[in-house]
Each structure stands twice: as C-alpha cells, then as structure tokens.
Protein backbone atom coordinates (compact mmCIF):
# COMPACT_ATOMS: atom_id res chain seq x y z
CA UNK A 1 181.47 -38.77 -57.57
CA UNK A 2 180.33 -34.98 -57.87
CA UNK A 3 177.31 -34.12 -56.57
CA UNK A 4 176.71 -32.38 -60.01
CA UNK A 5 177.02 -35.74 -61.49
CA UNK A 6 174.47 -37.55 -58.86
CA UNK A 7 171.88 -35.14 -60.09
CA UNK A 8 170.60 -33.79 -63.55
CA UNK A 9 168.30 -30.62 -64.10
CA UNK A 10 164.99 -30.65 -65.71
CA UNK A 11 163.02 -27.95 -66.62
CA UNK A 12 158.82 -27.29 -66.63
CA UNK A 13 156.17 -24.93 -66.04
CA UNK A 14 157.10 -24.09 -62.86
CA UNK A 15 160.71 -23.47 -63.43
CA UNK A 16 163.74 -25.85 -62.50
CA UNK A 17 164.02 -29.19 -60.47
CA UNK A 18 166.72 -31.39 -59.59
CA UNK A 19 166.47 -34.90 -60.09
CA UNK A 20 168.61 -37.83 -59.10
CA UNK A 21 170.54 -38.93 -62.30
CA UNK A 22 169.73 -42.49 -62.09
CA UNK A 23 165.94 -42.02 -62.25
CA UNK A 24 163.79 -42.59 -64.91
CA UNK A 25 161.09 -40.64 -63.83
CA UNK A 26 161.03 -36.69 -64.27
CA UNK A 27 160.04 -33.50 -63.14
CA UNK A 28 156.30 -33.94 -62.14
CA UNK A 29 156.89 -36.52 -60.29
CA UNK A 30 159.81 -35.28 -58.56
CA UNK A 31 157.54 -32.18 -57.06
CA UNK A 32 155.39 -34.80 -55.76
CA UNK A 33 158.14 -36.35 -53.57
CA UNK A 34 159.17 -33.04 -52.49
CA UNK A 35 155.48 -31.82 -51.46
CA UNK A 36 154.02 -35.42 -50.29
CA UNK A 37 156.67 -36.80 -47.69
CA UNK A 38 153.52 -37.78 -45.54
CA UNK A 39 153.32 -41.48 -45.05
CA UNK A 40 155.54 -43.29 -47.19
CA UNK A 41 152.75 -45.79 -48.89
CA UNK A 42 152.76 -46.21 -52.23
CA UNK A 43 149.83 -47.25 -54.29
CA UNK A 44 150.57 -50.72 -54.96
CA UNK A 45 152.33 -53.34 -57.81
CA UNK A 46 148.68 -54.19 -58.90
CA UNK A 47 147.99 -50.88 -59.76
CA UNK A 48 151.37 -50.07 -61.29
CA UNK A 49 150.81 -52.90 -63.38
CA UNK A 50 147.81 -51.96 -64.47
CA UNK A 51 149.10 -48.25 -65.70
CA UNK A 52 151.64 -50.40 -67.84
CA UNK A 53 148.87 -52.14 -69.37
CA UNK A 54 146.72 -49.12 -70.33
CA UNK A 55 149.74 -47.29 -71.51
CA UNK A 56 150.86 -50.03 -73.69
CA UNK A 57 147.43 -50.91 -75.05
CA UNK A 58 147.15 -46.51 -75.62
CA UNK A 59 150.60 -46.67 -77.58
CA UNK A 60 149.45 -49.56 -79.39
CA UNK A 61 146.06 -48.01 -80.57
CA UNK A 62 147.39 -45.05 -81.14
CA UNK A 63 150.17 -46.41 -83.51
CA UNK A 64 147.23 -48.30 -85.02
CA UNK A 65 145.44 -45.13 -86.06
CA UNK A 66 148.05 -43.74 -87.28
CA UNK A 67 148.45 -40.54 -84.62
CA UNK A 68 151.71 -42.66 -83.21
CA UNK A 69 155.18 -43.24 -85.11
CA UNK A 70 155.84 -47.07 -84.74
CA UNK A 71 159.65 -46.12 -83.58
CA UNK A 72 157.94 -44.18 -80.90
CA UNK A 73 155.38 -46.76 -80.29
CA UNK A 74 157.38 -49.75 -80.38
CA UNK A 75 159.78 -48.22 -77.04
CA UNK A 76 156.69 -47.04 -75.47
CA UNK A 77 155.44 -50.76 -75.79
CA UNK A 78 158.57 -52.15 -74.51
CA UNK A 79 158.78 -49.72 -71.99
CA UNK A 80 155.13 -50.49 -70.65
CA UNK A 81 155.47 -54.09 -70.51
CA UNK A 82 158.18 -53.71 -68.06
CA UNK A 83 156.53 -51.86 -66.04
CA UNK A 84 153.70 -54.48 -66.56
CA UNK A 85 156.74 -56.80 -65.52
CA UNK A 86 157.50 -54.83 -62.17
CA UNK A 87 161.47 -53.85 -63.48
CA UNK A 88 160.50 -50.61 -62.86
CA UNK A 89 158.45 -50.31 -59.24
CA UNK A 90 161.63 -48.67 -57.66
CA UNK A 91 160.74 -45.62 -59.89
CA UNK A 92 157.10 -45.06 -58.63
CA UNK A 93 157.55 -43.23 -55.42
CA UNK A 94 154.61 -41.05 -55.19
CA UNK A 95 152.91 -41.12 -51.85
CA UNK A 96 149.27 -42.37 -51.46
CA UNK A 97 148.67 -38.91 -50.25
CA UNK A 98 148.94 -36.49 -52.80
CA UNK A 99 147.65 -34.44 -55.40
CA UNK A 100 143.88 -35.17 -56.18
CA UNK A 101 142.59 -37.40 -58.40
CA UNK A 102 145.88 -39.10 -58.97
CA UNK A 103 147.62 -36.73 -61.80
CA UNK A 104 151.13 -36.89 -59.67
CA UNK A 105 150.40 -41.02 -60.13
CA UNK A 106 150.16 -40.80 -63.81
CA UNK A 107 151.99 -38.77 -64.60
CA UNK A 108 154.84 -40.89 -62.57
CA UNK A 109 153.94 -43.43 -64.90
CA UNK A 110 154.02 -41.45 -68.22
CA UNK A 111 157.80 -39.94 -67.07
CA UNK A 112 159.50 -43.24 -66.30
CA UNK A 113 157.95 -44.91 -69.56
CA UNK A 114 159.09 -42.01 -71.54
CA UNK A 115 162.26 -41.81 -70.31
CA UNK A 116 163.29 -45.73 -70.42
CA UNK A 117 161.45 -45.53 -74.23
CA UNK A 118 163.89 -42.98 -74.98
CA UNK A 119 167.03 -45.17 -73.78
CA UNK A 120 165.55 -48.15 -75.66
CA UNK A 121 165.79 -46.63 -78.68
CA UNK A 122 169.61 -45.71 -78.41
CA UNK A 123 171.72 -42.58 -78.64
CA UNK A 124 171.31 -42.72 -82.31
CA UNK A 125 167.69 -41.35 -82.02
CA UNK A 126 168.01 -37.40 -80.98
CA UNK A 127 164.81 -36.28 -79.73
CA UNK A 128 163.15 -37.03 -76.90
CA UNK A 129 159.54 -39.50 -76.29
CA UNK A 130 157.25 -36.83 -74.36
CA UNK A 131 155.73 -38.03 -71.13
CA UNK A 132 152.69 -35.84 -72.48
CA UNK A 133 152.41 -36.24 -76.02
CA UNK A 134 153.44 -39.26 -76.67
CA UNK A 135 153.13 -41.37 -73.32
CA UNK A 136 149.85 -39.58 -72.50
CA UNK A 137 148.73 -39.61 -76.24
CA UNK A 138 144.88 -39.90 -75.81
CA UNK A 139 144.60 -40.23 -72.25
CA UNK A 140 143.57 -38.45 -69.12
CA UNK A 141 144.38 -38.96 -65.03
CA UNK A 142 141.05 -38.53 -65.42
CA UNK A 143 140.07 -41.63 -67.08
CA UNK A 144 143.51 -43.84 -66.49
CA UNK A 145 143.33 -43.72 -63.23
CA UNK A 146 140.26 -45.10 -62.68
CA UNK A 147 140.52 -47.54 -65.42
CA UNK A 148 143.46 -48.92 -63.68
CA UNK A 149 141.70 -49.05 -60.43
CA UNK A 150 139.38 -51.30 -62.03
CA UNK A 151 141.80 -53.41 -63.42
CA UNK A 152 143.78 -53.88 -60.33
CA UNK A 153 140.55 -54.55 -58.25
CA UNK A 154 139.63 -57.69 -60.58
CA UNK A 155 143.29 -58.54 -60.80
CA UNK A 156 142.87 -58.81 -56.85
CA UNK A 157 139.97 -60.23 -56.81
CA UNK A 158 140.06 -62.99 -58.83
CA UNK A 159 143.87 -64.45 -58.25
CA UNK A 160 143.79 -63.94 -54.94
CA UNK A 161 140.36 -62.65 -52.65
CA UNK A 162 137.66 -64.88 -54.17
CA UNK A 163 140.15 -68.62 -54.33
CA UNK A 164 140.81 -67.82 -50.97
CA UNK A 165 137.17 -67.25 -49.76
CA UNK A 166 136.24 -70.46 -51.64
CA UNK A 167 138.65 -72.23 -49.86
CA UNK A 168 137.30 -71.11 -46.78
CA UNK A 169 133.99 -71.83 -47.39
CA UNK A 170 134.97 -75.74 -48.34
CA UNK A 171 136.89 -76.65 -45.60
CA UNK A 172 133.80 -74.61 -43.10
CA UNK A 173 131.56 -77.25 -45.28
CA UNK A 174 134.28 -80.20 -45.07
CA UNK A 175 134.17 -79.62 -40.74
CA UNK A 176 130.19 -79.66 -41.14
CA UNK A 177 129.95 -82.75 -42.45
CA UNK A 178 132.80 -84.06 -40.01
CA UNK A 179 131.00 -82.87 -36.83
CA UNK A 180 127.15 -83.34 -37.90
CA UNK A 181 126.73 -86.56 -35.68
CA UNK A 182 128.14 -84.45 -32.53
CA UNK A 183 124.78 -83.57 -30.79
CA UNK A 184 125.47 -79.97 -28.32
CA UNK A 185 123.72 -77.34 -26.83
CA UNK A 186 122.63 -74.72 -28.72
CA UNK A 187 122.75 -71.05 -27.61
CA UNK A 188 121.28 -67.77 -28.42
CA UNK A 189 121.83 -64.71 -26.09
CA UNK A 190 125.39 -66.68 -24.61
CA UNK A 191 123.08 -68.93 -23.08
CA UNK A 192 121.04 -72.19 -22.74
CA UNK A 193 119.20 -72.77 -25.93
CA UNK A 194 117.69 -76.01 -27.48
CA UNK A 195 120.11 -79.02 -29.00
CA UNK A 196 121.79 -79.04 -32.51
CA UNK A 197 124.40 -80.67 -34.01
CA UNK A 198 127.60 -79.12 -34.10
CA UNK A 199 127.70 -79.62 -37.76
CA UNK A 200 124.93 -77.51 -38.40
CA UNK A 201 126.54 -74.83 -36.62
CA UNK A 202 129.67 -75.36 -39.09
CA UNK A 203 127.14 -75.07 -41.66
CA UNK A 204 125.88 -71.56 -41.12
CA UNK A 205 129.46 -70.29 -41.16
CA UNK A 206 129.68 -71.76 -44.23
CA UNK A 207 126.65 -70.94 -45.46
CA UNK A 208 127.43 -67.42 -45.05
CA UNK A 209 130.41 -67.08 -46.44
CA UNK A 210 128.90 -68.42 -49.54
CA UNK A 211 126.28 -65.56 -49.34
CA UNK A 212 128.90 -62.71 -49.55
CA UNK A 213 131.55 -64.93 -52.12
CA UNK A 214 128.25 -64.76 -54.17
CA UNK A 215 127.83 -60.87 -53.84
CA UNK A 216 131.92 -60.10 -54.62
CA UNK A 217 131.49 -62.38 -57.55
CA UNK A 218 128.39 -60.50 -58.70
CA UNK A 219 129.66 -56.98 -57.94
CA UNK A 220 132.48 -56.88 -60.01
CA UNK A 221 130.56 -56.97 -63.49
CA UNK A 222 130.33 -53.55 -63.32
CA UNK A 223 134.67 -53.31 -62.82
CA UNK A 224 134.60 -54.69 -66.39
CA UNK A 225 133.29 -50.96 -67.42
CA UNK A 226 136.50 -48.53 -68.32
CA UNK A 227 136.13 -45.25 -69.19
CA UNK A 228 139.54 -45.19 -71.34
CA UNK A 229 139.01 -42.12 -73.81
CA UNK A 230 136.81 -40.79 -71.59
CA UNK A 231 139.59 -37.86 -71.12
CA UNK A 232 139.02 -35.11 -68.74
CA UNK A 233 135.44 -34.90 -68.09
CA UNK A 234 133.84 -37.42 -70.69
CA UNK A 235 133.68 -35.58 -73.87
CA UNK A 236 136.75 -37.67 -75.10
CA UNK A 237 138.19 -34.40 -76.40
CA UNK A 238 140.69 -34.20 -79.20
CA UNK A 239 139.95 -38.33 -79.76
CA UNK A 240 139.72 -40.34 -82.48
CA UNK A 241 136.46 -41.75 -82.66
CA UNK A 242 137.97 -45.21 -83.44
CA UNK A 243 139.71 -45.24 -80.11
CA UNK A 244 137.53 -46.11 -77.49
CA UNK A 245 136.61 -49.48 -78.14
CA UNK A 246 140.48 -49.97 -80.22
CA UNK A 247 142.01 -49.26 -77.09
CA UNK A 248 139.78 -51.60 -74.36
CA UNK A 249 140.04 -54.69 -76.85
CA UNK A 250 144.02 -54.24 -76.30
CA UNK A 251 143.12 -54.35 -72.26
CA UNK A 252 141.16 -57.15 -72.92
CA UNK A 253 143.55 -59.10 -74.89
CA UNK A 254 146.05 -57.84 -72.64
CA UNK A 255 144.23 -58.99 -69.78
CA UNK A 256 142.19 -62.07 -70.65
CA UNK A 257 139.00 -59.81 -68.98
CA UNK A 258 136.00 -59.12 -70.84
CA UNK A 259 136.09 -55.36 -70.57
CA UNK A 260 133.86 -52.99 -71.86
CA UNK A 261 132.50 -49.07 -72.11
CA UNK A 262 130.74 -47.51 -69.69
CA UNK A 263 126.94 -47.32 -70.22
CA UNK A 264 127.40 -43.94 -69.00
CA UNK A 265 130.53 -42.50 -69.76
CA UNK A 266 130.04 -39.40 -67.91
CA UNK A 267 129.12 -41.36 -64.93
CA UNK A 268 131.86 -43.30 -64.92
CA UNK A 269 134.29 -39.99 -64.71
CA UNK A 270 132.17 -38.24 -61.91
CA UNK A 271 131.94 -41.35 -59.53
CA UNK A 272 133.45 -44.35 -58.15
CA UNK A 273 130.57 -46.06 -57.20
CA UNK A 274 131.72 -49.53 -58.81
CA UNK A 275 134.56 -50.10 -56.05
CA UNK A 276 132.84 -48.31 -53.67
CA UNK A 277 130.11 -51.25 -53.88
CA UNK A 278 133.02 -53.60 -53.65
CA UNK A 279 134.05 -51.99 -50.50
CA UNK A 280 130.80 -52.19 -49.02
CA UNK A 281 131.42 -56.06 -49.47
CA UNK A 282 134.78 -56.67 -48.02
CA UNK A 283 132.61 -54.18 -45.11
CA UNK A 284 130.20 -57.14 -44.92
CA UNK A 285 132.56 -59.48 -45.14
CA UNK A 286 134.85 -58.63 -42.08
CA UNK A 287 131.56 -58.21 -40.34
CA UNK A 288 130.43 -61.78 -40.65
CA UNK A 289 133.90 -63.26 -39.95
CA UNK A 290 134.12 -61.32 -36.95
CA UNK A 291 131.35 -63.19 -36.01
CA UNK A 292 132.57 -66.35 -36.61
CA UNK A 293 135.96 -65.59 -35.45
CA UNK A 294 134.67 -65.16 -31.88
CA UNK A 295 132.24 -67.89 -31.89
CA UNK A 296 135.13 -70.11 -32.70
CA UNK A 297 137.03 -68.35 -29.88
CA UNK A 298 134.28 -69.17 -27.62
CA UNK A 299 133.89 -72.35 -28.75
CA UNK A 300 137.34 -73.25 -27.94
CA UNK A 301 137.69 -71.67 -24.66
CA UNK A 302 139.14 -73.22 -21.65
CA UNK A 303 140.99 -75.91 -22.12
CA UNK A 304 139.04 -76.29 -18.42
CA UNK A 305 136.94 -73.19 -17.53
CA UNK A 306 135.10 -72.58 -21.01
CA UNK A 307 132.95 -74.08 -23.62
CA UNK A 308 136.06 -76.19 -25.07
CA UNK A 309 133.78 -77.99 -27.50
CA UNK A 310 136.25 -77.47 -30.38
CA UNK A 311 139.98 -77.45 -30.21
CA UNK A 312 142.31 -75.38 -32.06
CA UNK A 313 145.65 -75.98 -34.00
CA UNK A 314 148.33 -74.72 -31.84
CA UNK A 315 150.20 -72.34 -33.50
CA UNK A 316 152.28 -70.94 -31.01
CA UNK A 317 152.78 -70.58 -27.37
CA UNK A 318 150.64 -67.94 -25.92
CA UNK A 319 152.32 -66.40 -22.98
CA UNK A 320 155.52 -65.03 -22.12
CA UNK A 321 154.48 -65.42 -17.84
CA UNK A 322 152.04 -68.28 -18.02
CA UNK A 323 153.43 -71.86 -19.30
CA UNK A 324 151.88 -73.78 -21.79
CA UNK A 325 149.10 -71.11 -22.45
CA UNK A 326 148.14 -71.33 -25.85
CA UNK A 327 145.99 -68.49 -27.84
CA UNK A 328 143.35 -68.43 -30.76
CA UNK A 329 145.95 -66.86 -32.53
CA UNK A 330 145.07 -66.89 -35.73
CA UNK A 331 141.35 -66.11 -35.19
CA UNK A 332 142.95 -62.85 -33.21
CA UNK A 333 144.95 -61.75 -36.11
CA UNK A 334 141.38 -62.23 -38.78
CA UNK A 335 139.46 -60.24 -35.78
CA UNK A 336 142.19 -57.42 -36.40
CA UNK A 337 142.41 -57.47 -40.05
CA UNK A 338 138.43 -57.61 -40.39
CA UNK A 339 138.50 -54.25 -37.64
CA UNK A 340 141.07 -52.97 -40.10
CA UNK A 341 138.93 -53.37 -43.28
CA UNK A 342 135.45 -51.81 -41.58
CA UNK A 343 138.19 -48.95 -41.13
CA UNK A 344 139.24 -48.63 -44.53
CA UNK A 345 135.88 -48.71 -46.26
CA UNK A 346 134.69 -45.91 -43.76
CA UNK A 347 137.53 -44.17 -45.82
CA UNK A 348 136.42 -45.05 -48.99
CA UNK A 349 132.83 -44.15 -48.33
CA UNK A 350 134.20 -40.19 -46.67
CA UNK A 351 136.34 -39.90 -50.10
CA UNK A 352 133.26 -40.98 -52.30
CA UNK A 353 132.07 -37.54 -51.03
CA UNK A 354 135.06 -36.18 -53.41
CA UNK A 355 133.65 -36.71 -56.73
CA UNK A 356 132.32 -33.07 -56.79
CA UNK A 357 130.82 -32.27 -60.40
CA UNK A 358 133.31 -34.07 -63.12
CA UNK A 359 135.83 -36.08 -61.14
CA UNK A 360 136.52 -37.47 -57.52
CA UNK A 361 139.78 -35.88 -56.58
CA UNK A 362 140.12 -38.42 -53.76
CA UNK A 363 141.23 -41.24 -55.98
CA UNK A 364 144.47 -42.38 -54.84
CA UNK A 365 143.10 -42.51 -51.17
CA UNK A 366 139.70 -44.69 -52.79
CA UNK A 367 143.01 -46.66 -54.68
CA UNK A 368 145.03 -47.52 -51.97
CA UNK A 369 142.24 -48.40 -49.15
CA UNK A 370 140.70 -50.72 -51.47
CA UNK A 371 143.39 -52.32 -52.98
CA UNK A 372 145.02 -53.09 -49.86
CA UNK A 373 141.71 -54.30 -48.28
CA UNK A 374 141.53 -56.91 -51.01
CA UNK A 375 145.69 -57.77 -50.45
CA UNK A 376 145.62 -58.23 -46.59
CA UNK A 377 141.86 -59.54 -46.75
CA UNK A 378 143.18 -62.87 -48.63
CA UNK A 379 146.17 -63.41 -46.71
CA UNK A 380 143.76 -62.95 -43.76
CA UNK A 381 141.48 -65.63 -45.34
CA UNK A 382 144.27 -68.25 -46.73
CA UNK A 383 145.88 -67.98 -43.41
CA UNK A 384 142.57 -68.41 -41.08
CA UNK A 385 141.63 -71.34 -43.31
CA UNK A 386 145.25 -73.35 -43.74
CA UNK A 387 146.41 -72.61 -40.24
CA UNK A 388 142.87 -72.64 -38.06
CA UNK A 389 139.94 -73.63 -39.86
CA UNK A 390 141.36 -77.41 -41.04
CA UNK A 391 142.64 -78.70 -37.84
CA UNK A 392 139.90 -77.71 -35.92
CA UNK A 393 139.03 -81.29 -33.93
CA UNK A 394 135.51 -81.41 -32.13
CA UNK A 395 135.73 -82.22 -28.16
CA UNK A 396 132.58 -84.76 -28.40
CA UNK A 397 132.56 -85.41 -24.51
CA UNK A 398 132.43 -81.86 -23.61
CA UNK A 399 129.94 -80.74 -26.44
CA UNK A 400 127.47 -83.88 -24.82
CA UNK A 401 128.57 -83.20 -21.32
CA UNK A 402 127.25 -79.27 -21.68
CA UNK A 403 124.21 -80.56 -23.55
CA UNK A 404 122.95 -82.98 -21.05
CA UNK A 405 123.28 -79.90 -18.42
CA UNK A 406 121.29 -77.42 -20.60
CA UNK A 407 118.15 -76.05 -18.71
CA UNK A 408 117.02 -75.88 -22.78
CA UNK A 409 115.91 -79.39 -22.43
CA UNK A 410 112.86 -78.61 -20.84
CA UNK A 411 111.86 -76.97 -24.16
CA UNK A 412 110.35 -80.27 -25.39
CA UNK A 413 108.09 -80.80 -22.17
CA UNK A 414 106.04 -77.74 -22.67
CA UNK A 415 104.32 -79.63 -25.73
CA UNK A 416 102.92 -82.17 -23.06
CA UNK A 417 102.84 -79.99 -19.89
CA UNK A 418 102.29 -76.41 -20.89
CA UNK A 419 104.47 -73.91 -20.59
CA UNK A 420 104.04 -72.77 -16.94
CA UNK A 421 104.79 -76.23 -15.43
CA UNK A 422 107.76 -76.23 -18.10
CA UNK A 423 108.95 -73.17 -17.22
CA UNK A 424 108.31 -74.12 -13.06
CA UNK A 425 110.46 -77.09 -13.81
CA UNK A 426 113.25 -75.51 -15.68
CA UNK A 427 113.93 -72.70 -12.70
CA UNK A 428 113.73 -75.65 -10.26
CA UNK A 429 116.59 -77.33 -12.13
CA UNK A 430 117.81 -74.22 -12.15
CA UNK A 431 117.95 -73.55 -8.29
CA UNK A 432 118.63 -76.63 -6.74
CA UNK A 433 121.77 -77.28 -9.52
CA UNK A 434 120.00 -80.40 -10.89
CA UNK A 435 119.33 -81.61 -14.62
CA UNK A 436 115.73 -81.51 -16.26
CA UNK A 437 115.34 -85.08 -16.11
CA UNK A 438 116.05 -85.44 -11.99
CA UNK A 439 113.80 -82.98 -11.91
CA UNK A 440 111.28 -84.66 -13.36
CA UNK A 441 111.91 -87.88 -11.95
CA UNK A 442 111.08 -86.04 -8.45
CA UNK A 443 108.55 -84.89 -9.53
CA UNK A 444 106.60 -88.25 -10.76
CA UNK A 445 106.52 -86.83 -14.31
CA UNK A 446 109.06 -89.21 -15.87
CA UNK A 447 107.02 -91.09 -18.35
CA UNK A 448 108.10 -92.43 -21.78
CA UNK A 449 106.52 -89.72 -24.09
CA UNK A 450 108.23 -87.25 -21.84
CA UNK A 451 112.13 -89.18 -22.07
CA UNK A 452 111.57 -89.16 -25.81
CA UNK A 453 110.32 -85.50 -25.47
CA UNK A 454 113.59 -84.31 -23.98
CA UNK A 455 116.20 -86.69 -25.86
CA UNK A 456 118.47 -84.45 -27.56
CA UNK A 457 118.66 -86.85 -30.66
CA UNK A 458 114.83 -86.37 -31.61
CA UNK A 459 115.19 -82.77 -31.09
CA UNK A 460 117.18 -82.29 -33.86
C-alpha cells in the first residue's frame, strides 16, 4: 500500500492535516493527538457512552423541531447509538490532558459520528453531515461535557459503586451477628481498654459504611441536573426555546434517570460543584476504610506474635524468602486504592479552582479523576468484600485469652474501691506480670460483688 493511500487530507481553520484513512474521526481531533502525546489515558467508555447519548437525544430533538433533516437525523441517530454501543471507542483517542474544558473531547465525538453518519447513508448521498452543524446542532463543549460527566457519574454509581458498598456493608453486618457472643478486649490508643464483643466491633464498620452509602446515595440528586442547551455560557444562544426540556426527556428516556434542568443554569456552566461533592465522598470513603482496613490487619496479626483474634482468607502466599508466610493481601491492595482516591480528589478539588468566570477549563482532568475513582473504588470494594470480608473466621481462644490478660479489667473495681486503689491495683498487675484478679486475691479484696464487678460478660 502507498503511503498516500494510508492517509487522506483534511482541511480547517488552521490549514491542512493528515489523517489516517481508516479513521472516522477528523481534523480537530487529529491536532489533539499531535499536541497531547502526554499520558496516554483516555477519558473512559462511561463517558463516551454518555456523549452518544446526548448526541443522539440532540439529533433527535432537533429533527423534532424541525431545524434537522430526518435523512440527516436518522444516520446521526444510528451513528450515536453505536457509539452508545462502544463499536466505536478505538476512534476516541484524545488524551485526558488536553485542551480545556474538553472541546478536543467533543469535538472527537461530533467528527467520528459525522463521519460514520455520512457512510451510513451511502455513496448515493453527496454532501457531507458536518461535525459542527449538524452533529453539534444546538450544543456546546460547554454544556455536553458536563452533562455527560453527570451521566457517566450516576451510570457509575449506581451499576457498580453503590451495589458494591451495599454488599460490603451486609456481609460487615452478617460477621457482626456471627461474632457477637465472642467476648475480647477492647482497645483505644493500641492499648488495654474495657471488654466488648467482637461483634460489636463488626458493627461499627458496618455501621459506618452505611453512614457514607447514605451520603453517595443522597449526593447524587443534584447529578440529575443537566445543563443541555445551556450553550456556551448559559444564555442558550441561537436555541429553540422548545429544546431544553425536548432534549433532557430523550436522556431520560434514553437513560431510565429522572433528569432535569438546572435550578441555576448559569451555575451549572461556571462550576462543577455537583461531582466535586461526590468526590469529597469517595474522599471520606477511602478514609474510613483505611481505617478498617488496618484494624482488620491488626486484628489478624501474628499467626503467633500479634493480636490474631480474626483470621483471614488466604489468598496467596506471601513471601518469596520466608515459607508459608501469608499477607493481608487484599486489605493491602483497598489501603492502596483508598491512598489512591484521597489523591485523586485532591485533584479534583485544585481543578475546581478552574472554573474562572463562565466555565471550568479543567474538565477533562475533573472527568477522568472522578470517573476512575468511582471504576477502581468498586472493584476495590467487590474484591475486599468477596475475597476478605466473608471468610473472615473469629479466633475465640485468642480473643478470650487477651481479654482475661487486659489490665482494663480493673475498670469495674473503681465503682467499689475508688479510683486510686483501682488504679494502685492495675499498675501492680502491671509490674509484677500478674492478672487483676491474682491481684486481688493477694490482696484480700476478692469478694463476690467484686468477681461479678470484673467478669467480662456483665461488662458488656
């Protein structure tokens, strides 16, 4: 083959641009591979779906009011839904890094539509669908992109970040009913503290990550706002006024999601504070299962020098120099991907600073950091929970063995002693290596108000 015939010429404001003849998309987008070789990310098949489904809901609309022809329309449908499909992802090769706001993204999106809407409709038909005006009829990067952020982020959220979390929260709840008759020491500061059960432990992780499934849940009502017709800067410029809510019923049908219109629609183009809250979630989120991550690390260390109250599913050998040395493997990897996600949504917060008067020009970056939060966040989750979290089995003679030993037992003396001879009694045990109750025994103080004041069971 030539090389003349493994490229075609296109032609655009800035001049001419060589383009591989096989691809669909066009000149705009071809500058942005040339200028934005900088990581090789691309925004993901969430959001490329969602630009299929605004496009096609914008061709439909627009064919509906009458500023479309229905040939046109009908291939710019067609087209869209296979993009909606995913035949087309090859054909979105923009970097994550690259022009602001995203216009390199849509208009990536607007070129390879155009261009396979033009081949649908045959060699009989002799003009050419515009990326532009026809593609773009009605529509801004401006308020696309953001629309399709939104639509992605619920996509996300609901198929595969929120079943996940649920799951994790009921089996948490499932291995707090399972261990609540295993009495332990409790322990605040990494040390001695008074007896619980080890189900009630269980049930503050669960607990918790009920609190924050809660707050994702909540937070996305305001994802179900799209600023579609909002245009460049919110004026909805050169619009139909029938549009606007024409065009989100389509993404709603489209969808099965109740979307709406902004409240504000100007607010809606200058900031991004919807996903930004959602990122300040996912923030909390990895927080709190670091957390319980490492108790559940500490929990189950040993097998012979450490806590081992709980045992792990063994997922692998961990050592390559020390045999039969296994590793909390799985809580490792959710420690890294939560450190991962406190990184991204310091990102997201830095680019909020971008929306500088009518648009945030850090979009993509906002895009891609959240999007693939919510992506490697469930994984994270549906792993921890399938491959850790079900087959963790309670050690009942260690968790009594370290309870009986706690120094914290003393804590239900002081009621009948005070709390100086409590405290004198509790460093004795302390020194001389001995339990609370030899202690008192020595000491005469052994009565039957004080055994039932230091049995673990009525302390809990």
């Amino acid at each position: 083959m030539n090389s003349s015939d493994q490229y075609r010429i296109e032609k655009d404001t800035l001049g001419n641009i060589k383009i591989p003849s096989s691809a669909y998309y066009g000149s705009q987008t071809q500058r942005a591979i040339d200028n934005f070789q900088i990581s090789g990310i691309k925004l993901p098949r969430a959001f490329i779906k969602a630009q299929g489904i605004i496009k096609a809901s914008a061709a439909i609309t627009n064919m509906e009011l009458g500023s479309l022809s229905k040939e046109i329309g009908k291939a710019i449908v067609q087209a869209s839904e296979e993009v909606i499909d995913g035949k087309w992802d090859d054909q979105f090769l923009v970097d994550v890094y690259q022009a602001g706001a995203g216009t390199s993204q849509n208009m990536n999106a607007n070129e390879v539509i155009a261009n396979r809407a033009t081949e649908l409709l045959g060699k009989n038909y002799n003009k050419r669908i515009h990326p532009n005006d026809h593609v773009n009829m009605s529509q801004s990067t401006n308020d696309t992109f953001p629309s399709a952020l939104h639509i992605a982020t619920l996509e996300l959220m609901n198929e595969k970040l929120l079943p996940s979390l649920s799951k994790l929260q009921q089996s948490l709840h499932c291995k707090s009913g399972e261990f609540m008759n295993i009495l332990k020491t409790g322990r605040t500061h990494l040390h001695d503290a008074v007896p619980m059960r080890l189900g009630q432990e269980f049930l503050g992780y669960a607990g918790t990550i009920k609190v924050v499934y809660d707050q994702l849940d909540e937070s996305q009502d305001k994802l179900y706002e799209i600023g579609l017709g909002g245009n460049a800067i919110g004026t909805t410029v050169n619009l139909n006024p029938d549009y606007i809510p024409k065009v989100i019923s389509e993404v709603s049908k489209r969808t099965g999601l109740p979307f709406r219109e902004p409240d504000n629609l100007f607010s809606f183009m200058q900031n991004r504070n919807a996903v930004i809250h959602i990122m300040m979630n996912l923030k909390e989120l990895a927080i709190h299962l670091i957390k319980i991550t490492s108790d559940l690390r500490l929990l189950s260390s040993g097998p012979r020098t450490g806590f081992a109250e709980i045992t792990l599913p063994s997922v692998q050998p961990g050592s390559t120099i020390m045999p039969g040395k296994v590793n909390p493997a799985i809580l490792e990897m959710t420690h890294m991907v939560c450190c991962q996600i406190i990184g991204y949504e310091s990102a997201v917060s830095t680019a909020g600073h971008g929306s500088q008067l009518e648009i945030n020009v850090m979009m993509p970056l906002i895009a891609y950091n959240l999007l693939h939060s919510i992506e490697i966040f469930a994984n994270a989750i549906t792993t921890l929970t399938l491959k850790c979290i079900d087959g963790i089995q309670a050690d009942k003679q260690m968790c009594n063995k370290w309870m009986e030993s706690s120094l914290s037992l003393v804590t239900g003396t002081s009621s009948l002693l005070g709390y100086d001879l409590a405290s004198q009694i509790g460093k004795q045990a302390d020194e001389e290596k001995k339990t609370i109750k030899q202690v008192l025994q020595e000491r005469g103080l052994y009565t039957a108000d004080i055994e039932n004041a230091i049995d673990p069971k009525g302390m809990v």
